[in-house]
PDB file of N, CA and C in Angstrom:
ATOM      1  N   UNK A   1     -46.616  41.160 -30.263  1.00  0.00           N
ATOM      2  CA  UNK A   1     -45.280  41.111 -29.707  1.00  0.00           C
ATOM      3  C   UNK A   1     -45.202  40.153 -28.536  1.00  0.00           C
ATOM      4  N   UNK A   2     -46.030  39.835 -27.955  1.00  0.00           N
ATOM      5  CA  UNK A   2     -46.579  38.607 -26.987  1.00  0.00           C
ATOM      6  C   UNK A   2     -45.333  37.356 -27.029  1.00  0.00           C
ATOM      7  N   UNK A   3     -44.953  37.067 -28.056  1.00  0.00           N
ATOM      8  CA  UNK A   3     -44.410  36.112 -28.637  1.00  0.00           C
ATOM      9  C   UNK A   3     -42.928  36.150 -28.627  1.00  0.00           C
ATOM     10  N   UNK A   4     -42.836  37.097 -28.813  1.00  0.00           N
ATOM     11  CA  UNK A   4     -41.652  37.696 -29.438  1.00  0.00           C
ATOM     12  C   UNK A   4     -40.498  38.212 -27.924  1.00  0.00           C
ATOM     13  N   UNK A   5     -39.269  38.711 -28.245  1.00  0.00           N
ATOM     14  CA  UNK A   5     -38.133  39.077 -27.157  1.00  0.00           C
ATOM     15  C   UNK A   5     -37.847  40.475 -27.293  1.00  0.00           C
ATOM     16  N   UNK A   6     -37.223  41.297 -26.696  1.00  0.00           N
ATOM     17  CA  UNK A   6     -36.344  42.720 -26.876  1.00  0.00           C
ATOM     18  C   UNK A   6     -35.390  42.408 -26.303  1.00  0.00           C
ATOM     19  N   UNK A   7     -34.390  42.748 -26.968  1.00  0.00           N
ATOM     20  CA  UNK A   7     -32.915  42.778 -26.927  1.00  0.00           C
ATOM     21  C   UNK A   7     -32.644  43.989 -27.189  1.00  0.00           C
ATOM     22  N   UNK A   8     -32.047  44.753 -25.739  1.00  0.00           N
ATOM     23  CA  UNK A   8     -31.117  46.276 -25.550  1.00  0.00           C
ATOM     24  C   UNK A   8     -29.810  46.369 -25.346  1.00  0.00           C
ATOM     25  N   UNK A   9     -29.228  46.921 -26.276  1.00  0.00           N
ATOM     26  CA  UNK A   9     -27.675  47.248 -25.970  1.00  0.00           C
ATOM     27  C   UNK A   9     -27.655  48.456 -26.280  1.00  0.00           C
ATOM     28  N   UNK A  10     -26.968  48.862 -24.575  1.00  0.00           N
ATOM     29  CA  UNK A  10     -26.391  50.480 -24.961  1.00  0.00           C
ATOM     30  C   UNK A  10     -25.010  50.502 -24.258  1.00  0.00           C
ATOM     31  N   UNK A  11     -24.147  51.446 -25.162  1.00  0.00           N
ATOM     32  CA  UNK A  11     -23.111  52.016 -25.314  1.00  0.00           C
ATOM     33  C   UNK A  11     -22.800  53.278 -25.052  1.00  0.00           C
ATOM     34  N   UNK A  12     -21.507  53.438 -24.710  1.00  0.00           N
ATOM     35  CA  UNK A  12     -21.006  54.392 -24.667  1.00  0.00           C
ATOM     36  C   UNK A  12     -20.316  55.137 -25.963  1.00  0.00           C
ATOM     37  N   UNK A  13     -20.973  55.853 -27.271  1.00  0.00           N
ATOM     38  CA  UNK A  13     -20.318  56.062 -28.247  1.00  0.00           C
ATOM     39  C   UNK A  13     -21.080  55.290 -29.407  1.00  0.00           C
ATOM     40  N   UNK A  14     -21.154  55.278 -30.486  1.00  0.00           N
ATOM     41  CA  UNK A  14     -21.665  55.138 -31.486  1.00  0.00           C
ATOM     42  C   UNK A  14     -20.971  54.055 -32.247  1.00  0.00           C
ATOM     43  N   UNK A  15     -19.423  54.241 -32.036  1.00  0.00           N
ATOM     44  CA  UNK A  15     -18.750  52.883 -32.570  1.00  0.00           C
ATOM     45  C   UNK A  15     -19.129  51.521 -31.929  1.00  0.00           C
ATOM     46  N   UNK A  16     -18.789  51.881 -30.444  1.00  0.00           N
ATOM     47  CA  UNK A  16     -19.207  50.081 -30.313  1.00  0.00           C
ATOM     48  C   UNK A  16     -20.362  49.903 -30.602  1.00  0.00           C
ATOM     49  N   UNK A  17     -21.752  50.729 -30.387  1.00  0.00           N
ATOM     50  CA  UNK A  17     -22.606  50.494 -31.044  1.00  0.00           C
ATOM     51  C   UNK A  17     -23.372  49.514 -32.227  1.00  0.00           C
ATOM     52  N   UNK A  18     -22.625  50.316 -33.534  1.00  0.00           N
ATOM     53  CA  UNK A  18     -22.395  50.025 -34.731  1.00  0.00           C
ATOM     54  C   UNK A  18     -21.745  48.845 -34.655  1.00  0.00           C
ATOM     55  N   UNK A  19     -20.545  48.479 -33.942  1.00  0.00           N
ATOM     56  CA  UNK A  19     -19.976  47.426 -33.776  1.00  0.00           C
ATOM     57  C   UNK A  19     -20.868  45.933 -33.724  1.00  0.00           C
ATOM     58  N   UNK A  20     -21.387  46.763 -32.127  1.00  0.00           N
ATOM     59  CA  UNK A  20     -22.157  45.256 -31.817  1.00  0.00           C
ATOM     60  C   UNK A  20     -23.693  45.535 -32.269  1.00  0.00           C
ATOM     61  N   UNK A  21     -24.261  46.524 -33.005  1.00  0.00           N
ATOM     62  CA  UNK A  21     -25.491  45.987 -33.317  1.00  0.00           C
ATOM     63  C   UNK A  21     -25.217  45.068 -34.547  1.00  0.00           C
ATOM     64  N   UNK A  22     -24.349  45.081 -35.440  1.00  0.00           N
ATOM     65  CA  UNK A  22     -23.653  44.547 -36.426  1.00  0.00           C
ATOM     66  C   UNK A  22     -23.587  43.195 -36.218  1.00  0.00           C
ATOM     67  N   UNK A  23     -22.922  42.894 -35.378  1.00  0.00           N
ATOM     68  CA  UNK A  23     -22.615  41.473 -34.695  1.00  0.00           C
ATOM     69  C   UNK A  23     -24.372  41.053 -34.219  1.00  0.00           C
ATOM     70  N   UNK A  24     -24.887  41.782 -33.436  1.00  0.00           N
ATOM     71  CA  UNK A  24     -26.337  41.063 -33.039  1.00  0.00           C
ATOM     72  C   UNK A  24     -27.065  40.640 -34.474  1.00  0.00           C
ATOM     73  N   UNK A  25     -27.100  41.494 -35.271  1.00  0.00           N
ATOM     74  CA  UNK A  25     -27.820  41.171 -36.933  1.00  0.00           C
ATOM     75  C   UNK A  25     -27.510  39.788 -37.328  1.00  0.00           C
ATOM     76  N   UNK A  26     -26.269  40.171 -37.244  1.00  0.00           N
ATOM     77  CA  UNK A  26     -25.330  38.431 -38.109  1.00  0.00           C
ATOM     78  C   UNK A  26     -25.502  37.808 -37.474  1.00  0.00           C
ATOM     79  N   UNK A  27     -25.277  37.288 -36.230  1.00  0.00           N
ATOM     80  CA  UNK A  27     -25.538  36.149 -35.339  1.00  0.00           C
ATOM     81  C   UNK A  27     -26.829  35.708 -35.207  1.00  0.00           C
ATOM     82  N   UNK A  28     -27.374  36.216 -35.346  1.00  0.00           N
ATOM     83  CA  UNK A  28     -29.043  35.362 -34.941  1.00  0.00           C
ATOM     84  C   UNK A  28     -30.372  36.046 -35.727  1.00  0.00           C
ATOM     85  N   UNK A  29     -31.283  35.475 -35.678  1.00  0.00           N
ATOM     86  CA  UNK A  29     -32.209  35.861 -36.164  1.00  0.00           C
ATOM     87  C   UNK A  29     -33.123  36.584 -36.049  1.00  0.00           C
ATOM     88  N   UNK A  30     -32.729  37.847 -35.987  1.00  0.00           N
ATOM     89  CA  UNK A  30     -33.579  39.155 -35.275  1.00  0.00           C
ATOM     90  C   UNK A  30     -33.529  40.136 -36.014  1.00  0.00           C
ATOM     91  N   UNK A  31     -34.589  41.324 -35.565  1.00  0.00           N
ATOM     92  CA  UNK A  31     -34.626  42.240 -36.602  1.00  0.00           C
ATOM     93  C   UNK A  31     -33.929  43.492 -35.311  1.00  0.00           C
ATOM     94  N   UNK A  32     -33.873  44.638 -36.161  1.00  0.00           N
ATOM     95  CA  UNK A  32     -33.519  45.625 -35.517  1.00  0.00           C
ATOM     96  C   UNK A  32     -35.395  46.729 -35.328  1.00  0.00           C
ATOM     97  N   UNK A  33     -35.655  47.119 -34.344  1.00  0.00           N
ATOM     98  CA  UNK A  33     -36.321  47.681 -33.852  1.00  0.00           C
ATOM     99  C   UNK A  33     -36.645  49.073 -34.223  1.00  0.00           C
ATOM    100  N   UNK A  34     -36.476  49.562 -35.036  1.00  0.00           N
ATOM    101  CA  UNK A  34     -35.894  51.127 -35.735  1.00  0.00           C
ATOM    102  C   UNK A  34     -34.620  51.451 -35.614  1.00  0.00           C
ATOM    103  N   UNK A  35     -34.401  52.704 -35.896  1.00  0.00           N
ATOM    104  CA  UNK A  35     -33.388  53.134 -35.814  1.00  0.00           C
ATOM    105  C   UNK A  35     -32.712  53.541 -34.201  1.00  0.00           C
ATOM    106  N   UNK A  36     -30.927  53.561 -34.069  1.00  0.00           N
ATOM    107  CA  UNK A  36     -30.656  53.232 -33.308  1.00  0.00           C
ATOM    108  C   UNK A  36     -31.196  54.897 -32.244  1.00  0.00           C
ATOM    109  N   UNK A  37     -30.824  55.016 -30.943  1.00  0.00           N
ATOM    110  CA  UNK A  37     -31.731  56.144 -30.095  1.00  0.00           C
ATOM    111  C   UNK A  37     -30.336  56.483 -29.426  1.00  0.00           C
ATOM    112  N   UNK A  38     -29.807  57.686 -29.421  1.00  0.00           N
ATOM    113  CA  UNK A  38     -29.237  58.738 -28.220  1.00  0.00           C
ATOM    114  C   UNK A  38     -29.741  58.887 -27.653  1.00  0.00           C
ATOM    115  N   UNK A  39     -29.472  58.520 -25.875  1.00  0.00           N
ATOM    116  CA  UNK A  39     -29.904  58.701 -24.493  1.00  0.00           C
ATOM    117  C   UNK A  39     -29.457  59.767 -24.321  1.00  0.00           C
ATOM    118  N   UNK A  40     -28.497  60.342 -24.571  1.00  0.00           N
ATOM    119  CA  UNK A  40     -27.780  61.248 -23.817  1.00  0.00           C
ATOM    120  C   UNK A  40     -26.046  61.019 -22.984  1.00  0.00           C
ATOM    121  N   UNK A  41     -25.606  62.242 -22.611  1.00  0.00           N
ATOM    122  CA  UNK A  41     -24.156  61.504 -22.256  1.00  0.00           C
ATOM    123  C   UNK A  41     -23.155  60.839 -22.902  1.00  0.00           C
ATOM    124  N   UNK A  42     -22.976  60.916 -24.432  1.00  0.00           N
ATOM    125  CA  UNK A  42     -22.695  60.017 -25.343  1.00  0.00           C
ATOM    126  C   UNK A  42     -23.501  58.602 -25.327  1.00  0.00           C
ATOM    127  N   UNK A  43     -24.646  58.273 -24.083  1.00  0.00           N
ATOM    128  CA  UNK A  43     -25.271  56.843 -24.189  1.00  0.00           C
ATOM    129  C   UNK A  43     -25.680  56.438 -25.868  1.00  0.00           C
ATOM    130  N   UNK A  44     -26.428  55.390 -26.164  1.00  0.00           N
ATOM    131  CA  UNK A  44     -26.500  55.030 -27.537  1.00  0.00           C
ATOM    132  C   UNK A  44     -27.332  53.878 -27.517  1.00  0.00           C
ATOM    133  N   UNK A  45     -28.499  53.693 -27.625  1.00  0.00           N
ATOM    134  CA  UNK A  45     -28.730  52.394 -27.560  1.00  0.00           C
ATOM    135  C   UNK A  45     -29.455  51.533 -29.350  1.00  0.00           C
ATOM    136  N   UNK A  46     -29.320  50.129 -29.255  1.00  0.00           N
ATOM    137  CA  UNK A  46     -30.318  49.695 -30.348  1.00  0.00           C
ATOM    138  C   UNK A  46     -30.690  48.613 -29.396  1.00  0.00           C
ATOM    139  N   UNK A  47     -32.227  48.173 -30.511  1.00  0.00           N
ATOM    140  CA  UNK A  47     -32.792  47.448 -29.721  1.00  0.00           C
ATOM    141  C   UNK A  47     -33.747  46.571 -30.877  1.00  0.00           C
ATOM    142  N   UNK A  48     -33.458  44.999 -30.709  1.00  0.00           N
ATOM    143  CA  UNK A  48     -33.351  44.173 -31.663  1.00  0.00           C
ATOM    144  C   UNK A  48     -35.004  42.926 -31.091  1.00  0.00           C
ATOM    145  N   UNK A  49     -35.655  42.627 -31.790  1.00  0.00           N
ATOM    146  CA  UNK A  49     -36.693  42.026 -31.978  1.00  0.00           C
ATOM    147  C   UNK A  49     -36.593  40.171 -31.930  1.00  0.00           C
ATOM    148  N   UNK A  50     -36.840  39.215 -32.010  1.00  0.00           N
ATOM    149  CA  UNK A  50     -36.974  38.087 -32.179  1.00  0.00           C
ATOM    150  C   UNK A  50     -37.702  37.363 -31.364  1.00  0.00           C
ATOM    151  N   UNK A  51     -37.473  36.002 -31.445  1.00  0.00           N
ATOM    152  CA  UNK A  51     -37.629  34.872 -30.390  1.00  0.00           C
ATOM    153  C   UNK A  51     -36.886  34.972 -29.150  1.00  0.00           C
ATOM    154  N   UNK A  52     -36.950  34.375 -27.984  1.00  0.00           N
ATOM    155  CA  UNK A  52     -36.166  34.449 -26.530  1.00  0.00           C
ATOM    156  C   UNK A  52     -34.627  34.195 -27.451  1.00  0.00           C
ATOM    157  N   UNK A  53     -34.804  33.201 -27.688  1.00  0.00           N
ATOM    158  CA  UNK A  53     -33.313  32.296 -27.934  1.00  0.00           C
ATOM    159  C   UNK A  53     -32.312  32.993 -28.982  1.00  0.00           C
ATOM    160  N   UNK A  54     -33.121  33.559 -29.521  1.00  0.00           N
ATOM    161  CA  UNK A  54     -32.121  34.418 -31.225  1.00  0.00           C
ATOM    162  C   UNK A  54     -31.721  35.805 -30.251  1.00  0.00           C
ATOM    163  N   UNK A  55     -32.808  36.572 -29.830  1.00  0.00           N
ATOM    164  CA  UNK A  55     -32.236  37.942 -29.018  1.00  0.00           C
ATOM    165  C   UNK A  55     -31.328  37.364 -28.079  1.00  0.00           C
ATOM    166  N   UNK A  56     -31.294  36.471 -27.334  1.00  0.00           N
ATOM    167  CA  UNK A  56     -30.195  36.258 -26.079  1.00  0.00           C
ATOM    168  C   UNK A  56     -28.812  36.157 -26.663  1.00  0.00           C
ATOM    169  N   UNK A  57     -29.084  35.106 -28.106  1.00  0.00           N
ATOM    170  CA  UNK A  57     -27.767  34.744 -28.597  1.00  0.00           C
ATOM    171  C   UNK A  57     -27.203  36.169 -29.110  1.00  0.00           C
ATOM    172  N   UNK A  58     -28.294  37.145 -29.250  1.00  0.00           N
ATOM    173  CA  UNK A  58     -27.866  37.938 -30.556  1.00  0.00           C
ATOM    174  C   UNK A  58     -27.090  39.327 -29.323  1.00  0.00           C
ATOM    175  N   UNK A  59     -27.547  39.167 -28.027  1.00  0.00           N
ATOM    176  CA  UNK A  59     -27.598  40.312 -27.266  1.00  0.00           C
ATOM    177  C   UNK A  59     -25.918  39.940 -26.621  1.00  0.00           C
ATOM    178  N   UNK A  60     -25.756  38.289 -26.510  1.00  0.00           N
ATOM    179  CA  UNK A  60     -24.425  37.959 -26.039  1.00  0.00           C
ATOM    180  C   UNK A  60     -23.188  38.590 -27.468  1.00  0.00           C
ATOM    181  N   UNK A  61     -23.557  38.143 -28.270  1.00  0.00           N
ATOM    182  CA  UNK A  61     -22.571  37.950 -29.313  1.00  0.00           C
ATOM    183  C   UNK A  61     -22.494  39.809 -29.609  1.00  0.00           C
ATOM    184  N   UNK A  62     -23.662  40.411 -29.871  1.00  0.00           N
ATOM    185  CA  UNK A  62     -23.247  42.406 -29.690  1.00  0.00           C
ATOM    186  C   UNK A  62     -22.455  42.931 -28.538  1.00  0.00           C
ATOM    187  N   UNK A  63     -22.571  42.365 -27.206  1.00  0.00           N
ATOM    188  CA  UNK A  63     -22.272  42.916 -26.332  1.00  0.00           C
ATOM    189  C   UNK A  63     -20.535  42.567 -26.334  1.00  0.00           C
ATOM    190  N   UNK A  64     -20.501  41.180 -26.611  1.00  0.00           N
ATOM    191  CA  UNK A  64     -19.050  41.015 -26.833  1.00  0.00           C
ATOM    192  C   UNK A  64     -17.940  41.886 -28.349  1.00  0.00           C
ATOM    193  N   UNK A  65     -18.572  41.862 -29.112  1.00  0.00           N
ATOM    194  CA  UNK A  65     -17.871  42.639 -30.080  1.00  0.00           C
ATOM    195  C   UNK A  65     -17.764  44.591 -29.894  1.00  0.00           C
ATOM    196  N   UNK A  66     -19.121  44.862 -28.874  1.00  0.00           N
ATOM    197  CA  UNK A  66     -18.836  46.236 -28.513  1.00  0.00           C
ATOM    198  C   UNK A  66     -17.808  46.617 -27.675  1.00  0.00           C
ATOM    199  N   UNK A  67     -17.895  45.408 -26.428  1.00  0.00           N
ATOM    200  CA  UNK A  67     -16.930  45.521 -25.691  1.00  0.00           C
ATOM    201  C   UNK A  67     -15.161  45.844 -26.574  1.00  0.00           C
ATOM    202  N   UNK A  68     -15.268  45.221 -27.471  1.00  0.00           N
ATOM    203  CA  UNK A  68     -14.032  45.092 -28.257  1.00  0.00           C
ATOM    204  C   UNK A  68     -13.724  46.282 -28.687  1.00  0.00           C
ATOM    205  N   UNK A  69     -14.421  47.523 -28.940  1.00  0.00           N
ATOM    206  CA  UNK A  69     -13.903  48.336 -29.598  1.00  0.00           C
ATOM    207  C   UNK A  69     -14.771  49.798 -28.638  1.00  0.00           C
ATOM    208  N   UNK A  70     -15.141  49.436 -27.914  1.00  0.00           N
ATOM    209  CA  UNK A  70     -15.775  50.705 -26.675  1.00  0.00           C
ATOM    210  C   UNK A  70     -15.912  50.017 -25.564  1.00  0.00           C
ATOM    211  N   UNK A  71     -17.243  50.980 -24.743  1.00  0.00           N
ATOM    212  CA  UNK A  71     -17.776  50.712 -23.584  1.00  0.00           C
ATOM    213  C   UNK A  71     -19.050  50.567 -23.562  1.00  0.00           C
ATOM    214  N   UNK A  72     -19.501  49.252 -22.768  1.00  0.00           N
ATOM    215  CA  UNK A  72     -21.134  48.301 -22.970  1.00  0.00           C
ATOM    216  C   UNK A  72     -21.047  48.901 -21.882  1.00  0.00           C
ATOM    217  N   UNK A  73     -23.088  49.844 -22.030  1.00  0.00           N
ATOM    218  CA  UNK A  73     -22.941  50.218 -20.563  1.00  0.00           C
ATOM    219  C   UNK A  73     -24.205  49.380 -19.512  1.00  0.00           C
ATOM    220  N   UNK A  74     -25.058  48.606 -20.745  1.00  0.00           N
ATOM    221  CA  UNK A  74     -26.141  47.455 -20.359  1.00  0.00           C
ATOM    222  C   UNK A  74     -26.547  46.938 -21.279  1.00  0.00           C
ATOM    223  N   UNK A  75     -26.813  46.004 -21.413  1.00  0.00           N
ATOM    224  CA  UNK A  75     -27.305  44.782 -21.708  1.00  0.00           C
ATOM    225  C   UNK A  75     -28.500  44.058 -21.345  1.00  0.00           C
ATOM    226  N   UNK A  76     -29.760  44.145 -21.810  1.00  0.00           N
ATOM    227  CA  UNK A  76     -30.665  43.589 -21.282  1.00  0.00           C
ATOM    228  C   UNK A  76     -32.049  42.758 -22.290  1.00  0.00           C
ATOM    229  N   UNK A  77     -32.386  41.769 -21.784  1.00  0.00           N
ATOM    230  CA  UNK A  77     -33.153  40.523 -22.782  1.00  0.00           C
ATOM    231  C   UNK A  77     -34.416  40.791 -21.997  1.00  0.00           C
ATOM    232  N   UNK A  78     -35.475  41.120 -22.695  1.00  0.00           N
ATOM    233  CA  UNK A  78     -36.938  40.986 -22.184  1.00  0.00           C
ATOM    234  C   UNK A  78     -37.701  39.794 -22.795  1.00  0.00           C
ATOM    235  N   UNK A  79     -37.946  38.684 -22.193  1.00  0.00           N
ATOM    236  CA  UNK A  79     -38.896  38.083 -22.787  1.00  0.00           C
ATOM    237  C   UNK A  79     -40.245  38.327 -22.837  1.00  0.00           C
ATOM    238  N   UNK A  80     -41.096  38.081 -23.743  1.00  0.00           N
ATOM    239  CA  UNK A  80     -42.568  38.186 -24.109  1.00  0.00           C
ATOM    240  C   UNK A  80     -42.968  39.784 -23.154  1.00  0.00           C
ATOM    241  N   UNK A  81     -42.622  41.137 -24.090  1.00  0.00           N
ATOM    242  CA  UNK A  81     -42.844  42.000 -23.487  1.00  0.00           C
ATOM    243  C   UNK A  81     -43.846  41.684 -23.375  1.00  0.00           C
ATOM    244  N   UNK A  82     -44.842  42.956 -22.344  1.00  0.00           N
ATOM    245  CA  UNK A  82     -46.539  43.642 -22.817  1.00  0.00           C
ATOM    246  C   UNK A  82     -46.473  44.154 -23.812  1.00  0.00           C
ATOM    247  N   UNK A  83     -47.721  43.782 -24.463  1.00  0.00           N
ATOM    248  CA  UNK A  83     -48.051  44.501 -25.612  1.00  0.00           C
ATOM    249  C   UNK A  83     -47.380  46.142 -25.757  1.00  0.00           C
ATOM    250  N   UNK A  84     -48.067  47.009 -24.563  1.00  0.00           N
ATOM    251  CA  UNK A  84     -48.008  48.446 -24.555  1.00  0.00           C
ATOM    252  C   UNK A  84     -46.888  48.821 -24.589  1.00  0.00           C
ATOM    253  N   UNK A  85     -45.306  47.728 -24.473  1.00  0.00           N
ATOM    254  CA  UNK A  85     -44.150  48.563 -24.458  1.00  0.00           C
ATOM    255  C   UNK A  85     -43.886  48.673 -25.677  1.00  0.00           C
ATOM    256  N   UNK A  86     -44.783  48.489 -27.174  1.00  0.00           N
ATOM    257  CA  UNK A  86     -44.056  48.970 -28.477  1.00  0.00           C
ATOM    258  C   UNK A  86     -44.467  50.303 -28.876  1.00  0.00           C
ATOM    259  N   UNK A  87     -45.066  50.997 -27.723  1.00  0.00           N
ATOM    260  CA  UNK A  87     -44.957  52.414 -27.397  1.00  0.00           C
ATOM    261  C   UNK A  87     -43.918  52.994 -27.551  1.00  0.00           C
ATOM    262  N   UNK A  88     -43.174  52.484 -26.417  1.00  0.00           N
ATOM    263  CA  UNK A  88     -41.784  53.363 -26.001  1.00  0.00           C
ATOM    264  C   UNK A  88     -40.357  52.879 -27.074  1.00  0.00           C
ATOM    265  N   UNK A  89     -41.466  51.674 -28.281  1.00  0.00           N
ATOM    266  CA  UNK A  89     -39.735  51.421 -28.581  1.00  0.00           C
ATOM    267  C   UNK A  89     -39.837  52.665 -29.760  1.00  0.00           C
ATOM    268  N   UNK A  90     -38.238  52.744 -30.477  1.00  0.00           N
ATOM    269  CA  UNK A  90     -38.154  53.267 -31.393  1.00  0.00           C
ATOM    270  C   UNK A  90     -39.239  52.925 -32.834  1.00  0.00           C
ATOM    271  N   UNK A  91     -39.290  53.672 -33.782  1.00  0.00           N
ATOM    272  CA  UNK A  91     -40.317  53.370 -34.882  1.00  0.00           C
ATOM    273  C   UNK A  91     -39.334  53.083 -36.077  1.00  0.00           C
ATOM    274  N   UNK A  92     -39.443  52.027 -36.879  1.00  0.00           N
ATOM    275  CA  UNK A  92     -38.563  51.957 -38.019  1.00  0.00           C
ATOM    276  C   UNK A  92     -38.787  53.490 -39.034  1.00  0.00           C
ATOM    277  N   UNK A  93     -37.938  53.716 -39.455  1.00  0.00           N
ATOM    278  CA  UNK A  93     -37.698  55.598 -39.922  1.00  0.00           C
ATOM    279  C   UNK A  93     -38.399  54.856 -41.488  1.00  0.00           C
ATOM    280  N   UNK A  94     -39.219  55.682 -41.943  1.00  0.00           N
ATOM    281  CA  UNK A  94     -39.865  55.867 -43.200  1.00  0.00           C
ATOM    282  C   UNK A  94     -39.531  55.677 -44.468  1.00  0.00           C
ATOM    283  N   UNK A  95     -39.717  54.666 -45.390  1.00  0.00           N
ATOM    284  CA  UNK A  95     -38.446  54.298 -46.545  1.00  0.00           C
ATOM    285  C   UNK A  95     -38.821  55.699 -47.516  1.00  0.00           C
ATOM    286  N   UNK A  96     -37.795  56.300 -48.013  1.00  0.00           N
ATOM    287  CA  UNK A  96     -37.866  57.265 -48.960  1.00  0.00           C
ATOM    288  C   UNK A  96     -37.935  56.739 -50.391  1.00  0.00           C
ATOM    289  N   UNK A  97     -38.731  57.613 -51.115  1.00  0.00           N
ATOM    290  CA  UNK A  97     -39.643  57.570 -52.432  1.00  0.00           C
ATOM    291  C   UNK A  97     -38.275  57.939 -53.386  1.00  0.00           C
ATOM    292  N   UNK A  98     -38.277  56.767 -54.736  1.00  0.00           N
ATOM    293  CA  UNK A  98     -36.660  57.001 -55.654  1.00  0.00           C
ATOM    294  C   UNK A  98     -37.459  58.013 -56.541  1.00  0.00           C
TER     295      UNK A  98
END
């Protein structure tokens, strides 16, 4: 992950959420991090993977479409975490057997 960016957006509510993790996907070239995490308080966050330049674009362009339809309550771009923070991120949820 050395290499790589984190891109956090949290919300107030699940729609803008959905909104702007939607918008971060399409816009740039990043993955989503697992599934999205309840903080608490109605908080909401997802948290999206890439290069510096794809998460920044991808973290501007979510934050603006959440704004559109809720409340952004942060926004934040990590470049080249530490290794040890793919501890604390979410885990992609387990594909189920057809």
């Amino acid at each position: 992950m050395a290499q790589l960016a984190l891109g956090l957006l949290e919300t107030r509510g699940i729609t803008a959420l959905v909104a702007g993790t939607d918008a971060m996907l399409k816009s740039a070239n990043v993955s989503l991090a697992g599934p999205m995490k309840q903080v608490g308080s109605a908080l909401v966050t997802a948290v999206v993977v890439g290069d510096v330049a794809a998460v920044k674009a991808a973290t501007e362009a979510g934050a603006t479409a959440a704004r559109a339809v809720g409340e952004v309550v942060s926004v934040q771009v990590i470049a080249r975490p530490h290794d040890d923070v793919s501890i604390v991120l979410p885990k992609p949820a387990a594909a189920k057997k057809s």
